[in-house]
PDB file of N, CA and C in Angstrom:
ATOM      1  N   UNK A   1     118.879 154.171 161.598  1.00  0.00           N
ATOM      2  CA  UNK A   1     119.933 154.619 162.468  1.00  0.00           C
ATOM      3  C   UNK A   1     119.931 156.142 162.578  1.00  0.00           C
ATOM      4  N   UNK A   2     119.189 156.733 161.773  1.00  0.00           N
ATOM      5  CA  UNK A   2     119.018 157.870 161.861  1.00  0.00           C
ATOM      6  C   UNK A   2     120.290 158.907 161.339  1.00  0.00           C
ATOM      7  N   UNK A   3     120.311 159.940 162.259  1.00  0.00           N
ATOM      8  CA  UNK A   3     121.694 160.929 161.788  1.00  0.00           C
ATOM      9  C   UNK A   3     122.990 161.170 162.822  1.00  0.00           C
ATOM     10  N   UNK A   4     123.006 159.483 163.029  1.00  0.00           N
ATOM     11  CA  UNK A   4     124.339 158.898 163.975  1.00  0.00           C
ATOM     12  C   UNK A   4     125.443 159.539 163.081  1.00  0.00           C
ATOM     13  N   UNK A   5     126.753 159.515 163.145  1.00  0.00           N
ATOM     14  CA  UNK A   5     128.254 159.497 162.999  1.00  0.00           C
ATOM     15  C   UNK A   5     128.901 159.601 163.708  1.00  0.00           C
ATOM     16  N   UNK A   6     130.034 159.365 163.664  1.00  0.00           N
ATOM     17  CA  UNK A   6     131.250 158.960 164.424  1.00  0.00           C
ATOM     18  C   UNK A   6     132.614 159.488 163.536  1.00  0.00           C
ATOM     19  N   UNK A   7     133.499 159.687 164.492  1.00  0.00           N
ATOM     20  CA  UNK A   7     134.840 160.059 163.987  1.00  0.00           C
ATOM     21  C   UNK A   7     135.830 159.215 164.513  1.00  0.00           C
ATOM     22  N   UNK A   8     136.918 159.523 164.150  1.00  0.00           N
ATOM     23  CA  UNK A   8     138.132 158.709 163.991  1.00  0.00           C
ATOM     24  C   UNK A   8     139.567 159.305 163.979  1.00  0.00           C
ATOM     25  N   UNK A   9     140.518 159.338 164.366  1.00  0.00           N
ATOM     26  CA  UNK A   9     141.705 160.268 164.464  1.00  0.00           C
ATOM     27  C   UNK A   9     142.553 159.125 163.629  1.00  0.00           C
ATOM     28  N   UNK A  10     143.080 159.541 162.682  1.00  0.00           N
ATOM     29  CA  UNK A  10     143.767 158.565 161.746  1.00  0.00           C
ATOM     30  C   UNK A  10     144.911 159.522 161.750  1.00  0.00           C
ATOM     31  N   UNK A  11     146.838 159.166 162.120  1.00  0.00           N
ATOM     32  CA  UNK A  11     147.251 159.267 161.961  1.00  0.00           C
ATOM     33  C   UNK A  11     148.788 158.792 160.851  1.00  0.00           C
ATOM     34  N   UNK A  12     149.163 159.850 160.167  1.00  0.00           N
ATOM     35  CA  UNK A  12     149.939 159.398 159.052  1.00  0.00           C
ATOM     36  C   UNK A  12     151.478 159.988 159.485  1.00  0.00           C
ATOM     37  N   UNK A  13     152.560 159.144 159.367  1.00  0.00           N
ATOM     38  CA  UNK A  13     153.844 159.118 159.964  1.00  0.00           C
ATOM     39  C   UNK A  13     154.839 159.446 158.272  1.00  0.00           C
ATOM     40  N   UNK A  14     155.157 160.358 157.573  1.00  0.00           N
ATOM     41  CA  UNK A  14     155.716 160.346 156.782  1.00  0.00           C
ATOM     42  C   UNK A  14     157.295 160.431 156.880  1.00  0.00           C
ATOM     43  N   UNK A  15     157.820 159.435 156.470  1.00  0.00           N
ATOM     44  CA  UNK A  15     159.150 159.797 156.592  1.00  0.00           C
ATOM     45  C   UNK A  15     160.111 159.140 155.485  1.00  0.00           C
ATOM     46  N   UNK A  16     161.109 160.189 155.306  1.00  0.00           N
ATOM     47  CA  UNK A  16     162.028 160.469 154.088  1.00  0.00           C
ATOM     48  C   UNK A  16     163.106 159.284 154.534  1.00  0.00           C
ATOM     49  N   UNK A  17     163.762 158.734 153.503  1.00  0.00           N
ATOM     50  CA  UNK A  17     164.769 158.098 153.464  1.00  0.00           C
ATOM     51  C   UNK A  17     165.674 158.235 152.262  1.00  0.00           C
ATOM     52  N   UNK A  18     167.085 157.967 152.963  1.00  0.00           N
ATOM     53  CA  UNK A  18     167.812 158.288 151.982  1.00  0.00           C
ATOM     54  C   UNK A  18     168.110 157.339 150.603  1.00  0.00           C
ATOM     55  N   UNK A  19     167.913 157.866 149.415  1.00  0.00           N
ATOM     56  CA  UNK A  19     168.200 157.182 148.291  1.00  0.00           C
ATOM     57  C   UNK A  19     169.446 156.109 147.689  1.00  0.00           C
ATOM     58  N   UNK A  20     170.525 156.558 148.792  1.00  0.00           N
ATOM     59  CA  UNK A  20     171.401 155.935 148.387  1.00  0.00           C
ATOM     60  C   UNK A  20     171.577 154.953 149.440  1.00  0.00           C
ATOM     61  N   UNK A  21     170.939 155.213 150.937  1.00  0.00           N
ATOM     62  CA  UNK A  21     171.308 154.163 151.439  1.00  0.00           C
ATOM     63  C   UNK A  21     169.579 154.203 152.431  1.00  0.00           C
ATOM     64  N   UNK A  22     168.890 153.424 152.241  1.00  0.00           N
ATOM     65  CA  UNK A  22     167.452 153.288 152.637  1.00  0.00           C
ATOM     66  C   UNK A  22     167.407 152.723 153.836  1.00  0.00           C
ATOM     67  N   UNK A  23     168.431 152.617 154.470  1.00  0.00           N
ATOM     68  CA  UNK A  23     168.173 152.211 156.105  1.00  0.00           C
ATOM     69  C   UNK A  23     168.292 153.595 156.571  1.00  0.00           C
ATOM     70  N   UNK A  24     168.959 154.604 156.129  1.00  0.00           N
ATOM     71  CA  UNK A  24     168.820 155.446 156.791  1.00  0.00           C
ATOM     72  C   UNK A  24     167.741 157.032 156.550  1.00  0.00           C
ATOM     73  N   UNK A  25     166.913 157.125 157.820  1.00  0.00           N
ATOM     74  CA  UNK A  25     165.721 157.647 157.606  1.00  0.00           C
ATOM     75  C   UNK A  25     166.042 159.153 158.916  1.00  0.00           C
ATOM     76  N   UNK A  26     166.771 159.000 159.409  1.00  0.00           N
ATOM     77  CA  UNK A  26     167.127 160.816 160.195  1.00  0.00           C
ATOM     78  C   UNK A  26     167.936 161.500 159.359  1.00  0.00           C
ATOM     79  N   UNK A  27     167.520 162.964 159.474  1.00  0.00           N
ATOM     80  CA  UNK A  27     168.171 164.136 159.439  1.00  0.00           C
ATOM     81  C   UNK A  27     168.462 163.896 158.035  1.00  0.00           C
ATOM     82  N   UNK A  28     167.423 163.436 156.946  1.00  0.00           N
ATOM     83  CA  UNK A  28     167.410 163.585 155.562  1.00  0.00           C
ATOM     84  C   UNK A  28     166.679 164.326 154.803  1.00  0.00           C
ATOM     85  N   UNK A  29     167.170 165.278 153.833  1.00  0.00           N
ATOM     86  CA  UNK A  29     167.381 166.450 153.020  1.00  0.00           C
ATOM     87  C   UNK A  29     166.842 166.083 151.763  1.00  0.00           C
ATOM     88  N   UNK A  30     166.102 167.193 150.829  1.00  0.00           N
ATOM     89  CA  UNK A  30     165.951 166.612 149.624  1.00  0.00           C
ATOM     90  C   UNK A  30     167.143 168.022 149.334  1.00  0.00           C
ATOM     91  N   UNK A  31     167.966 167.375 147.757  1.00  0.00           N
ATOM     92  CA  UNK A  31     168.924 168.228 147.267  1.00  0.00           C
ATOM     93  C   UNK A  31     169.031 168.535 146.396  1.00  0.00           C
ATOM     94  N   UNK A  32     169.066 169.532 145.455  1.00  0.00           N
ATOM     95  CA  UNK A  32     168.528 169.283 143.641  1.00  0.00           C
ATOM     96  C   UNK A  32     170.558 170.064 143.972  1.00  0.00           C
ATOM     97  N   UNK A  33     170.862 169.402 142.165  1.00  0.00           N
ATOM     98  CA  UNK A  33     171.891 169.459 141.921  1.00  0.00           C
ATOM     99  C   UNK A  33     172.246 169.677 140.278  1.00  0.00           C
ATOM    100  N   UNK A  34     172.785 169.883 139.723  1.00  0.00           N
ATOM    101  CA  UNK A  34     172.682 170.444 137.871  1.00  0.00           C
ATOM    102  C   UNK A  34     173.857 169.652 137.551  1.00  0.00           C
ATOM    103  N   UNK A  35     174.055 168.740 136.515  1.00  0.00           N
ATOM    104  CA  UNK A  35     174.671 167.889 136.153  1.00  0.00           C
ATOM    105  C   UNK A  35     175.273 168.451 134.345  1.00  0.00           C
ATOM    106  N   UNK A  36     176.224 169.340 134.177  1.00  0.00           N
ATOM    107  CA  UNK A  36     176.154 169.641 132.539  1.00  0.00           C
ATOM    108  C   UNK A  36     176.673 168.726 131.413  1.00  0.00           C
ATOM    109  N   UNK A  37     175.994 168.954 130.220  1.00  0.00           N
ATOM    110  CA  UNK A  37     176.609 168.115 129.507  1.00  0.00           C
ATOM    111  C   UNK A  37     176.304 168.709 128.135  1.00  0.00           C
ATOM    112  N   UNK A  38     176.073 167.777 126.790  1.00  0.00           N
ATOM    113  CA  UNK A  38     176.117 168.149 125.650  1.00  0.00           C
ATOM    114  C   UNK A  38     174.829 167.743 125.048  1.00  0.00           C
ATOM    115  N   UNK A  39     174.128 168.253 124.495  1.00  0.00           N
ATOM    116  CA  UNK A  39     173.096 168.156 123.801  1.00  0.00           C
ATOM    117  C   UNK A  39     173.388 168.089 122.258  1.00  0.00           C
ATOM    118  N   UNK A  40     172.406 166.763 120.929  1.00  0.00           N
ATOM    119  CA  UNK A  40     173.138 166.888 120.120  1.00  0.00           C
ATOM    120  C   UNK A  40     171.580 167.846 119.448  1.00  0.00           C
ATOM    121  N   UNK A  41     172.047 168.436 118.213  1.00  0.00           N
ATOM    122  CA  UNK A  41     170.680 169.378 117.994  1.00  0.00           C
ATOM    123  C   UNK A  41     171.047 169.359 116.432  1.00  0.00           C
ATOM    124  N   UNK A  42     169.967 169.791 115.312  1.00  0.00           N
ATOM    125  CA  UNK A  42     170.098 169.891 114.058  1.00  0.00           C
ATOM    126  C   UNK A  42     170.290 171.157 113.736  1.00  0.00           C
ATOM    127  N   UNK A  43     171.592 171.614 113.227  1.00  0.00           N
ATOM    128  CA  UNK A  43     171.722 173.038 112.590  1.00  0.00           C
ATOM    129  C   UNK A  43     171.583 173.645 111.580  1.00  0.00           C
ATOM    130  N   UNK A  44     171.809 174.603 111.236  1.00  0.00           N
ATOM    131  CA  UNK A  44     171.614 175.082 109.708  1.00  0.00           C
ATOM    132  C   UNK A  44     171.913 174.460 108.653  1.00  0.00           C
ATOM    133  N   UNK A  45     171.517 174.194 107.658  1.00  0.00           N
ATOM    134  CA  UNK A  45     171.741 173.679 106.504  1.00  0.00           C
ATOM    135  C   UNK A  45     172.771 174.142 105.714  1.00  0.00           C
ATOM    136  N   UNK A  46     173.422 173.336 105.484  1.00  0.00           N
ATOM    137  CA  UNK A  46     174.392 173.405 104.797  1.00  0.00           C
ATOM    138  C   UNK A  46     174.441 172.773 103.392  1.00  0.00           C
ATOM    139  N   UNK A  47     174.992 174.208 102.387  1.00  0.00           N
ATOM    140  CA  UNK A  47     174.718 173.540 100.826  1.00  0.00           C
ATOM    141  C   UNK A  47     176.255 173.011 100.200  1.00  0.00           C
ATOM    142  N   UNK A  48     175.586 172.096  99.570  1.00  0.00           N
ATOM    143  CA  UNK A  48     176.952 170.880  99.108  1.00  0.00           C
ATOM    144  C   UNK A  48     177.471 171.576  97.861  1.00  0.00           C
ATOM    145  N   UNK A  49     178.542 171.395  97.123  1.00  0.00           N
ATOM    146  CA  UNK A  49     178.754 171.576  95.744  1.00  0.00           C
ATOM    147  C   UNK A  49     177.789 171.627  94.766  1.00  0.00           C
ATOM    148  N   UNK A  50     177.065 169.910  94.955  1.00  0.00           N
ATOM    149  CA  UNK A  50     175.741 169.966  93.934  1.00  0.00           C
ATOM    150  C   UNK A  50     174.440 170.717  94.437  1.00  0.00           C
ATOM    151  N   UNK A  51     174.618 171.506  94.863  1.00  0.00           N
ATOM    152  CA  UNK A  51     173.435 172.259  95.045  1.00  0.00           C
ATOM    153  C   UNK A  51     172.289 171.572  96.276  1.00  0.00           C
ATOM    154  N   UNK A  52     172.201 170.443  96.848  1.00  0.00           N
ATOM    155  CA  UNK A  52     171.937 169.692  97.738  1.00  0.00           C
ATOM    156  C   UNK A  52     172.028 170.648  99.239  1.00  0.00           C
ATOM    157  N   UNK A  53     170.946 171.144  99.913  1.00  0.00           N
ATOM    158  CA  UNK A  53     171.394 170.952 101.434  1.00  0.00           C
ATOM    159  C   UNK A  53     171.415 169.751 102.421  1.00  0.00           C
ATOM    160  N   UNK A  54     172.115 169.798 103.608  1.00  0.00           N
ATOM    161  CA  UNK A  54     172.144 168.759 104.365  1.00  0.00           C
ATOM    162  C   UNK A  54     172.277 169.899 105.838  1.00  0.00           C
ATOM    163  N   UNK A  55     171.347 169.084 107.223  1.00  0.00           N
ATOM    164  CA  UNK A  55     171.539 169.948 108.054  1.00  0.00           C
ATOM    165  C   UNK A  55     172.330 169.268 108.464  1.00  0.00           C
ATOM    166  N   UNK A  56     173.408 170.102 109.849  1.00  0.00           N
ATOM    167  CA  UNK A  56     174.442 169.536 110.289  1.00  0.00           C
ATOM    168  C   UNK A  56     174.166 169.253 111.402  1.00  0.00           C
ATOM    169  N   UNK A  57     174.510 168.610 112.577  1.00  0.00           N
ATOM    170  CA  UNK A  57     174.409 168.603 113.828  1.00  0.00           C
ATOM    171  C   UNK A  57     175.397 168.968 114.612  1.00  0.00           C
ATOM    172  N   UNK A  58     174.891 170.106 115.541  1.00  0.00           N
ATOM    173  CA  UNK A  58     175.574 170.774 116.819  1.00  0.00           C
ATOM    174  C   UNK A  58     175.412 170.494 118.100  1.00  0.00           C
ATOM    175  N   UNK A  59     176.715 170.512 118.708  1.00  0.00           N
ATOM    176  CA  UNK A  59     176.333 170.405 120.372  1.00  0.00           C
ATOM    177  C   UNK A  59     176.292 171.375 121.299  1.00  0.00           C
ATOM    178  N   UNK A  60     175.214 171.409 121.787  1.00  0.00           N
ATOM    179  CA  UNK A  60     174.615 172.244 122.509  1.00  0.00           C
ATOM    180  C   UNK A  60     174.903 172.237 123.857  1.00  0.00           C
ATOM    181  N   UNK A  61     175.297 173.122 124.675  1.00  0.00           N
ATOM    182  CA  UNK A  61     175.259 172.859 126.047  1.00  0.00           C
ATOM    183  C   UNK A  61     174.220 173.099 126.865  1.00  0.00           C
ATOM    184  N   UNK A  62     174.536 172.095 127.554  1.00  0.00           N
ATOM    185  CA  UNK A  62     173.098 171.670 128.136  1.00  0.00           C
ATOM    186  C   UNK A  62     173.289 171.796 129.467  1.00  0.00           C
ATOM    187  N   UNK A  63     172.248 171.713 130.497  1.00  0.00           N
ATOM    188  CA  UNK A  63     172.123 171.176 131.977  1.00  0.00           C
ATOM    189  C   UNK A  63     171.191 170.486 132.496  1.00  0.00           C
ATOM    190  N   UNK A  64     171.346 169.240 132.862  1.00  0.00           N
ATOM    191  CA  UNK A  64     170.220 168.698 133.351  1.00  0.00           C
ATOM    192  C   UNK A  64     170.011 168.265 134.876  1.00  0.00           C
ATOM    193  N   UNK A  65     168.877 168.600 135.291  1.00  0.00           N
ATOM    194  CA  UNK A  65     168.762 169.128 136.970  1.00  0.00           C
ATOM    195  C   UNK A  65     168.307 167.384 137.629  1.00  0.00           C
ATOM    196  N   UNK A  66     168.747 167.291 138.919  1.00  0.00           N
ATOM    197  CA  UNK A  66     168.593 166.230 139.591  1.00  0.00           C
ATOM    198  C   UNK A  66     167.783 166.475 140.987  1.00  0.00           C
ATOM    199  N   UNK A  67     167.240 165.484 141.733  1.00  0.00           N
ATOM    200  CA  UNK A  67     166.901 166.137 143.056  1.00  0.00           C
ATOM    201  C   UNK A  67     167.341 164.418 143.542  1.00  0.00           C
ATOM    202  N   UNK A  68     167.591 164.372 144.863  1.00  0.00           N
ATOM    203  CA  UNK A  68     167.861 163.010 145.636  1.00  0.00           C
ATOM    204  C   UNK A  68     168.079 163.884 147.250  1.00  0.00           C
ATOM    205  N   UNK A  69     167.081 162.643 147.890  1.00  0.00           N
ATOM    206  CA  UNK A  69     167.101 162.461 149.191  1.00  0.00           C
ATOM    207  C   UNK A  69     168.253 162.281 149.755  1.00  0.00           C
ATOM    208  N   UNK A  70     169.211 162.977 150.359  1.00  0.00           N
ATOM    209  CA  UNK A  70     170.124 162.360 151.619  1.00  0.00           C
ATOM    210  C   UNK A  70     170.618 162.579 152.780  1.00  0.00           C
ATOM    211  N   UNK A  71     171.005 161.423 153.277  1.00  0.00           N
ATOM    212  CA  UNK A  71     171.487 161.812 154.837  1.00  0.00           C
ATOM    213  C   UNK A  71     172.954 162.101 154.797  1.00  0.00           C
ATOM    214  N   UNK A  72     173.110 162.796 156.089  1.00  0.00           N
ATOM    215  CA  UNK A  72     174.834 163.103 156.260  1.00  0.00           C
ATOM    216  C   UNK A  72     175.617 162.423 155.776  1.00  0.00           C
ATOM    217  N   UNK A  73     175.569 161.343 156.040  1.00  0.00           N
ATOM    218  CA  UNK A  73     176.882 160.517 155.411  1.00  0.00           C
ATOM    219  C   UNK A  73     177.207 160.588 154.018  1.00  0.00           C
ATOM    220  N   UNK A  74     175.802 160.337 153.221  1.00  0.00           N
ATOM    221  CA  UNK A  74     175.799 160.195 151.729  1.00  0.00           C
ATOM    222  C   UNK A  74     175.575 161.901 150.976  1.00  0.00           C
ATOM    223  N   UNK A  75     175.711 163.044 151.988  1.00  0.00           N
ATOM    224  CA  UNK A  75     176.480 164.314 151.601  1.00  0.00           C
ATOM    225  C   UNK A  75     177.541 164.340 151.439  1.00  0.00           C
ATOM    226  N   UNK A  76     178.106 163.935 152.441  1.00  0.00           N
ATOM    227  CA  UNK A  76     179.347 164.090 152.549  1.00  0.00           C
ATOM    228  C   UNK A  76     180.081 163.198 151.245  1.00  0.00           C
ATOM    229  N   UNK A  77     179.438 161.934 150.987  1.00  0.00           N
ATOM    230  CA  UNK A  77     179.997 161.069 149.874  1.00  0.00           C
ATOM    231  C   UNK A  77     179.979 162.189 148.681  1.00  0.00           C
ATOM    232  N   UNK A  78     178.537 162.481 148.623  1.00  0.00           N
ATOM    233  CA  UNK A  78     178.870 163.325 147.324  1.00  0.00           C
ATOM    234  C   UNK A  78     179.883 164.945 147.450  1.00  0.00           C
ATOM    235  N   UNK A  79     180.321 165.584 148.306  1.00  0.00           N
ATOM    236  CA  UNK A  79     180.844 166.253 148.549  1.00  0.00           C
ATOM    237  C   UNK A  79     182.196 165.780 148.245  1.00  0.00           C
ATOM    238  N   UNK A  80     182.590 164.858 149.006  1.00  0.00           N
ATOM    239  CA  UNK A  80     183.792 164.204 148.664  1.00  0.00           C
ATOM    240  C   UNK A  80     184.137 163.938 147.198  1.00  0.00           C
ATOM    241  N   UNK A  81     182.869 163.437 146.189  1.00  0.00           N
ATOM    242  CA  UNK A  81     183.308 162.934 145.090  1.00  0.00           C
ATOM    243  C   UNK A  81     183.517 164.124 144.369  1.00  0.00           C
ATOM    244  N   UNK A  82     183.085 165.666 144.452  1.00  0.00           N
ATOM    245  CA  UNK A  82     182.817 166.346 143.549  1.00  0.00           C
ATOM    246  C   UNK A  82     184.116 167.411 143.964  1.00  0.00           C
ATOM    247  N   UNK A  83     184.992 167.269 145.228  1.00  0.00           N
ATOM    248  CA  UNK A  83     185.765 168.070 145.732  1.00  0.00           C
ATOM    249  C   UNK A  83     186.913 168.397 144.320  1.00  0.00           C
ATOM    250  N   UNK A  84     187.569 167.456 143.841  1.00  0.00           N
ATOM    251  CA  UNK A  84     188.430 167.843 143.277  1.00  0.00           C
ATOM    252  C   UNK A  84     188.090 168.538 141.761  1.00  0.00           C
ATOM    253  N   UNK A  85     187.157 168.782 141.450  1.00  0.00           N
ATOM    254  CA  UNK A  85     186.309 169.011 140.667  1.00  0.00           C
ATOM    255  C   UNK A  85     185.816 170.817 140.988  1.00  0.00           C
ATOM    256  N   UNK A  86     185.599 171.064 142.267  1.00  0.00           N
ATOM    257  CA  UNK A  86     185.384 172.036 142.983  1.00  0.00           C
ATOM    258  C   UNK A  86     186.585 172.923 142.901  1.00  0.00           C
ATOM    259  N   UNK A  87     187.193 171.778 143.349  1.00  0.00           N
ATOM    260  CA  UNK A  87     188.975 172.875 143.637  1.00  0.00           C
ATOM    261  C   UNK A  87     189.200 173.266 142.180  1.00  0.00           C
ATOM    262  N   UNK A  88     189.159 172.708 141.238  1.00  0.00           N
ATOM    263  CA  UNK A  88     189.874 173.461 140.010  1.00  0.00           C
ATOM    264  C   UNK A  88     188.842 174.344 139.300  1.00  0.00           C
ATOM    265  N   UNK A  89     187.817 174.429 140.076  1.00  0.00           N
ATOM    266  CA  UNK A  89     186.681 175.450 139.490  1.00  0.00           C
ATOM    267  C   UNK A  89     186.773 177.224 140.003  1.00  0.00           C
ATOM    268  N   UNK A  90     186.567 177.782 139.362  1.00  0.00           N
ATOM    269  CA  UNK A  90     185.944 179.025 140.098  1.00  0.00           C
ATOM    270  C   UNK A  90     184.561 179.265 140.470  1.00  0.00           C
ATOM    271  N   UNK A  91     184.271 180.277 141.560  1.00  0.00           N
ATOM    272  CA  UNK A  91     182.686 180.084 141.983  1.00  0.00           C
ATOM    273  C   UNK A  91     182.649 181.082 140.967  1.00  0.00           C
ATOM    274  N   UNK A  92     180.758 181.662 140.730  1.00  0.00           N
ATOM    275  CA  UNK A  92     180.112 182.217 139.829  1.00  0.00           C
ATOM    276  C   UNK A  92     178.890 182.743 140.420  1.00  0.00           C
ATOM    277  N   UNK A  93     178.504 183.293 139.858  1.00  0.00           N
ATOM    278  CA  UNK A  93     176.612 183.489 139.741  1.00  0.00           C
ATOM    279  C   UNK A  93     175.831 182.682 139.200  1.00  0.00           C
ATOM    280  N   UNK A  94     175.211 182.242 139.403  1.00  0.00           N
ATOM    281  CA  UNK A  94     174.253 181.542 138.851  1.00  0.00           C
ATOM    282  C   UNK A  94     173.601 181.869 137.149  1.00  0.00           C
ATOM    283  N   UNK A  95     173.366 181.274 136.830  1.00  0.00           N
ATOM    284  CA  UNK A  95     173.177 181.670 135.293  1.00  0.00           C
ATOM    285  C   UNK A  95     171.931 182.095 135.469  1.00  0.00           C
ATOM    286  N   UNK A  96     171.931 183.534 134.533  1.00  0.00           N
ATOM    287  CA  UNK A  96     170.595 184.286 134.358  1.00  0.00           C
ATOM    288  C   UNK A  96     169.985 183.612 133.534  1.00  0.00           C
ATOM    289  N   UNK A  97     167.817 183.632 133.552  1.00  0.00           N
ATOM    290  CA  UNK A  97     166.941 182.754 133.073  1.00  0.00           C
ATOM    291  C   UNK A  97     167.297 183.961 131.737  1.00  0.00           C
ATOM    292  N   UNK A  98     167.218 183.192 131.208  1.00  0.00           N
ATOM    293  CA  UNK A  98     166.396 184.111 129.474  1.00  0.00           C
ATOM    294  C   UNK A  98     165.160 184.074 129.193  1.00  0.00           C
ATOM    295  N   UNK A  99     164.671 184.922 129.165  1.00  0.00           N
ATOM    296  CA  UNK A  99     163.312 185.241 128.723  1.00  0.00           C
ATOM    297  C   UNK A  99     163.058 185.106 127.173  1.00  0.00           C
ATOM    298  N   UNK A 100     162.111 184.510 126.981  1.00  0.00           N
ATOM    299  CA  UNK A 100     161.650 183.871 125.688  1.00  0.00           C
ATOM    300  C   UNK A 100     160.483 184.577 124.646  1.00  0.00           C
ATOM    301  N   UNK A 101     160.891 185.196 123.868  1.00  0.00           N
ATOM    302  CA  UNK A 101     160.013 186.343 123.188  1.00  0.00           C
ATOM    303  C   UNK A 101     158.747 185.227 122.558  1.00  0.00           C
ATOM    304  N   UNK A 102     157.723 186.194 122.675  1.00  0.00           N
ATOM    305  CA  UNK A 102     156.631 185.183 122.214  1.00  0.00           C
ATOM    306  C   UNK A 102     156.784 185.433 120.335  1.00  0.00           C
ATOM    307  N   UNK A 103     156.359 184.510 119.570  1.00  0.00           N
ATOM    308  CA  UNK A 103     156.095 184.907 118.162  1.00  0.00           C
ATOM    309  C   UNK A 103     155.276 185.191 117.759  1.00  0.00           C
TER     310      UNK A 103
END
């Protein structure tokens, strides 16, 4: 056949849908969002009467980050759920990264 080839136009249609409700596929967003909470962690040791240490455990505050697909409607749901939550908050800056000394 010799040094025949041929081409082909293959097209790919990607499209996002929303996570919370999967029929719906317009005007959907990906959204990352920070969820805080408590972390439990092992602390300093602590010495007993008899001479014994034991470490203690502390809670740490934590944040743990989310991302989810959605469309208008299911913004607005979460907007709605987080409103009163909002209202008794004050806004802020964003928390500065800390830089991590090498050892």
């Amino acid at each position: 056949m010799g040094d025949q080839s041929f081409t082909q136009e293959i097209w790919v249609k990607v499209e996002s849908y929303d996570d919370l409700d999967p029929t719906v596929t317009g005007d959907v967003h990906l959204h990352t969002f920070a969820v805080p909470g408590m972390e439990v962690r092992v602390g300093a040791a602590k010495n007993d009467e008899d001479g014994s240490s034991e470490f203690e455990p502390r809670l740490i505050p934590s944040v743990q980050y989310y991302q989810i697909d959605l469309g208008p409607d299911s913004l607005n749901k979460l907007h709605d759920a987080l409103e009163p939550f909002i209202a008794a908050a004050k806004e802020c800056e964003p928390p500065k990264v800390r830089k991590v000394r090498a050892k």
